[in-house]
Protein backbone atom coordinates (compact mmCIF):
# COMPACT_ATOMS: atom_id res chain seq x y z
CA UNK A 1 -74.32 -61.34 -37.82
CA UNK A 2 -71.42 -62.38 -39.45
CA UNK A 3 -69.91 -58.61 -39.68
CA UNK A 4 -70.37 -58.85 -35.81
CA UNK A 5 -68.20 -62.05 -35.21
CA UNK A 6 -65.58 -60.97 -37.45
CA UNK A 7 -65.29 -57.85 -35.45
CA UNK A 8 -65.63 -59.42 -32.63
CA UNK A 9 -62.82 -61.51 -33.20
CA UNK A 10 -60.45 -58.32 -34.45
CA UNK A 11 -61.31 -56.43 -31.40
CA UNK A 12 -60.28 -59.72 -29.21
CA UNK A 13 -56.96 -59.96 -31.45
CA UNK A 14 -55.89 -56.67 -31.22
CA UNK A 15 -56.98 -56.38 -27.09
CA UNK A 16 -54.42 -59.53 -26.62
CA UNK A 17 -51.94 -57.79 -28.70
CA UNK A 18 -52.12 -55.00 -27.00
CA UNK A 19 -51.92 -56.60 -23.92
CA UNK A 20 -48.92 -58.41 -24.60
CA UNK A 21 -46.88 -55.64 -25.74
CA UNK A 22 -47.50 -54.39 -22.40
CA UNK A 23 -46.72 -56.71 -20.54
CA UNK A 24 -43.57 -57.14 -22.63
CA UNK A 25 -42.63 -53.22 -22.51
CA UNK A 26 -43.05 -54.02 -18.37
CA UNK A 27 -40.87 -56.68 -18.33
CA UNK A 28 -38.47 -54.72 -20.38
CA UNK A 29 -38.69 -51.52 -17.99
CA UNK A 30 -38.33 -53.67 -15.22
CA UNK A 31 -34.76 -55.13 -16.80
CA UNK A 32 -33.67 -51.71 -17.45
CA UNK A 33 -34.51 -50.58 -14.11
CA UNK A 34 -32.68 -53.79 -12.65
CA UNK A 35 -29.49 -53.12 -14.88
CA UNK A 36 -29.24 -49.55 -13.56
CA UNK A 37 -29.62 -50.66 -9.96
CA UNK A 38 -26.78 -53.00 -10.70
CA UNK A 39 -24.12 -50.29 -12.52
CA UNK A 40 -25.16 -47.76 -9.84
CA UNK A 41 -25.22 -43.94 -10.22
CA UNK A 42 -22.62 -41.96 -11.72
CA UNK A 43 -21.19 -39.31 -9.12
CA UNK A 44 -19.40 -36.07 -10.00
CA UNK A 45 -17.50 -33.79 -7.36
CA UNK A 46 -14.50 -31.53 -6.48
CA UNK A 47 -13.25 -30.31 -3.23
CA UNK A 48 -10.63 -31.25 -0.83
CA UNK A 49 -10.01 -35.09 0.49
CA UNK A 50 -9.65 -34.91 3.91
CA UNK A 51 -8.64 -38.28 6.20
CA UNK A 52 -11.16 -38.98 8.67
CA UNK A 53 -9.76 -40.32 12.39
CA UNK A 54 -9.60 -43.28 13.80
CA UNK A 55 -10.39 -44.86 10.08
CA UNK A 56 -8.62 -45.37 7.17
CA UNK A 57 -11.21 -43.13 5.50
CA UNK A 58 -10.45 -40.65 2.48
CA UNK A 59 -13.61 -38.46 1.80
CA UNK A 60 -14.86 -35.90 -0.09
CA UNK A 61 -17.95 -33.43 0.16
CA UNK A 62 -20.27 -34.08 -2.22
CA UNK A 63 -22.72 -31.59 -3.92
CA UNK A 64 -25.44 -31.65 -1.71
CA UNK A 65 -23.11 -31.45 1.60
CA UNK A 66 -23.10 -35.31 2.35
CA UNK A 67 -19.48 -36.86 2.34
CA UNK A 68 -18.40 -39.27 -0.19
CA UNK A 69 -15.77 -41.87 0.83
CA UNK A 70 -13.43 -42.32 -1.80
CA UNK A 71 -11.08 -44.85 -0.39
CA UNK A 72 -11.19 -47.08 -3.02
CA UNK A 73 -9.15 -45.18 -5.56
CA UNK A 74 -5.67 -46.55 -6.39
CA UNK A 75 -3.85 -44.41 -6.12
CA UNK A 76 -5.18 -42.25 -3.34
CA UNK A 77 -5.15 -38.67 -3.56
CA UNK A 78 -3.00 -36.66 -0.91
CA UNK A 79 -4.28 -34.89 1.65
CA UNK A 80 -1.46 -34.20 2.83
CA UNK A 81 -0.98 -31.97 -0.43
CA UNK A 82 -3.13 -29.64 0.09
CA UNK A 83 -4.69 -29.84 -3.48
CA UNK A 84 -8.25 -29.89 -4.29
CA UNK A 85 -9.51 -32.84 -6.68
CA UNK A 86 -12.43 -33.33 -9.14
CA UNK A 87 -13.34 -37.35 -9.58
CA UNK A 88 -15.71 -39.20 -10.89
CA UNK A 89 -17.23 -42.71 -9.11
CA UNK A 90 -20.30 -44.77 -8.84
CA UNK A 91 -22.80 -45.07 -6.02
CA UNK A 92 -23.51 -48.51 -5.42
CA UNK A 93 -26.02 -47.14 -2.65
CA UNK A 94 -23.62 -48.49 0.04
CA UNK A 95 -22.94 -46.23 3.32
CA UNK A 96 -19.69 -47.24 5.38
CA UNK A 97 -18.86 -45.17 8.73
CA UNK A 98 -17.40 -42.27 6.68
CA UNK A 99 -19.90 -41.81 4.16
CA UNK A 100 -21.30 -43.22 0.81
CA UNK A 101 -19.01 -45.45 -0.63
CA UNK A 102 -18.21 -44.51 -4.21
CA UNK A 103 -16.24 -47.27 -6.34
CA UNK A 104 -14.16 -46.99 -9.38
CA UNK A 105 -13.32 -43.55 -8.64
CA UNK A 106 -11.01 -41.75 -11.41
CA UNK A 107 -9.81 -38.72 -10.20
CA UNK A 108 -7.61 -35.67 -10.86
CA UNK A 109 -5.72 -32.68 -9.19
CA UNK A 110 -7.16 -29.23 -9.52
CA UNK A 111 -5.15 -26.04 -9.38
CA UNK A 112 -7.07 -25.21 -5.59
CA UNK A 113 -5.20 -24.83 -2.39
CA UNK A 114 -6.73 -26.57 0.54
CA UNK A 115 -5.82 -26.17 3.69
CA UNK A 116 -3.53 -29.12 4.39
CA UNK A 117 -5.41 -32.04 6.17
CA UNK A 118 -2.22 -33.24 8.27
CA UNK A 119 1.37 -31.80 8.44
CA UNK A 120 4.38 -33.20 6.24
CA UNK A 121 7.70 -34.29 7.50
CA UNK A 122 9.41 -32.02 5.21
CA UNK A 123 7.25 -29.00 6.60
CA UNK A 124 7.89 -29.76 10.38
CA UNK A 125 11.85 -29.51 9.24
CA UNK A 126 11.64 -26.33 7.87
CA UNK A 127 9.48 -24.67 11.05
CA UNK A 128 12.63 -26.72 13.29
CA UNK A 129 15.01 -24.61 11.19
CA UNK A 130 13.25 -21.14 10.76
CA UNK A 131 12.64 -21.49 14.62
């Protein structure tokens, strides 16, 4: 009888334990899962910026065809260039009229031509002259 309360009682001891580290690995999962919601998602892509109208709107086209507005970045890149760029930002899972809004974007020239998103000054003088 008394081998049977003593294990008994281990059996109880170790269920709460067990119990409790579960409950603590939830809580813990559930912080993690919080933080990451809270740094948002790190975003990757290249291609060319391109203005969009009527906005003040600098986006890009992200991997999976979707358009990510890249506004934020100081400095801007240059459409007006004509230079592809690869950048990096976080998703903070918010959409504005041009697309996802991706914040503290880093970004960098590439050595890709794009078709130039709006004529230069300095380009419209030289067709004036050649014409």
């Amino acid at each position: 009888m008394r081998v049977r309360f003593v294990m008994a009682a281990a059996a109880a001891s170790l269920l709460a334990l067990g119990v409790a580290g579960c409950e603590g690995g939830a809580q813990s999962k559930s912080a993690k899962a919080q933080q990451v919601t809270l740094e948002g998602k790190s975003v990757t892509a290249s291609g060319c910026v391109r203005p969009v109208e009527n906005t003040k709107c600098l986006v890009v086209r992200g991997p999976n065809g979707g358009y990510y507005d890249v506004s934020s970045a100081s400095p801007a890149p240059d459409p007006a260039k004509g230079v592809g760029v690869s950048l990096r930002g976080r998703d903070q899972g918010k959409n504005t009229e041009c697309g996802r809004e991706l914040t503290d974007v880093k970004w960098s020239y590439l050595n890709v031509q794009c078709a130039a998103a709006t004529p230069s000054a300095s380009t419209d003088a030289e067709e004036k002259k050649d014409g």
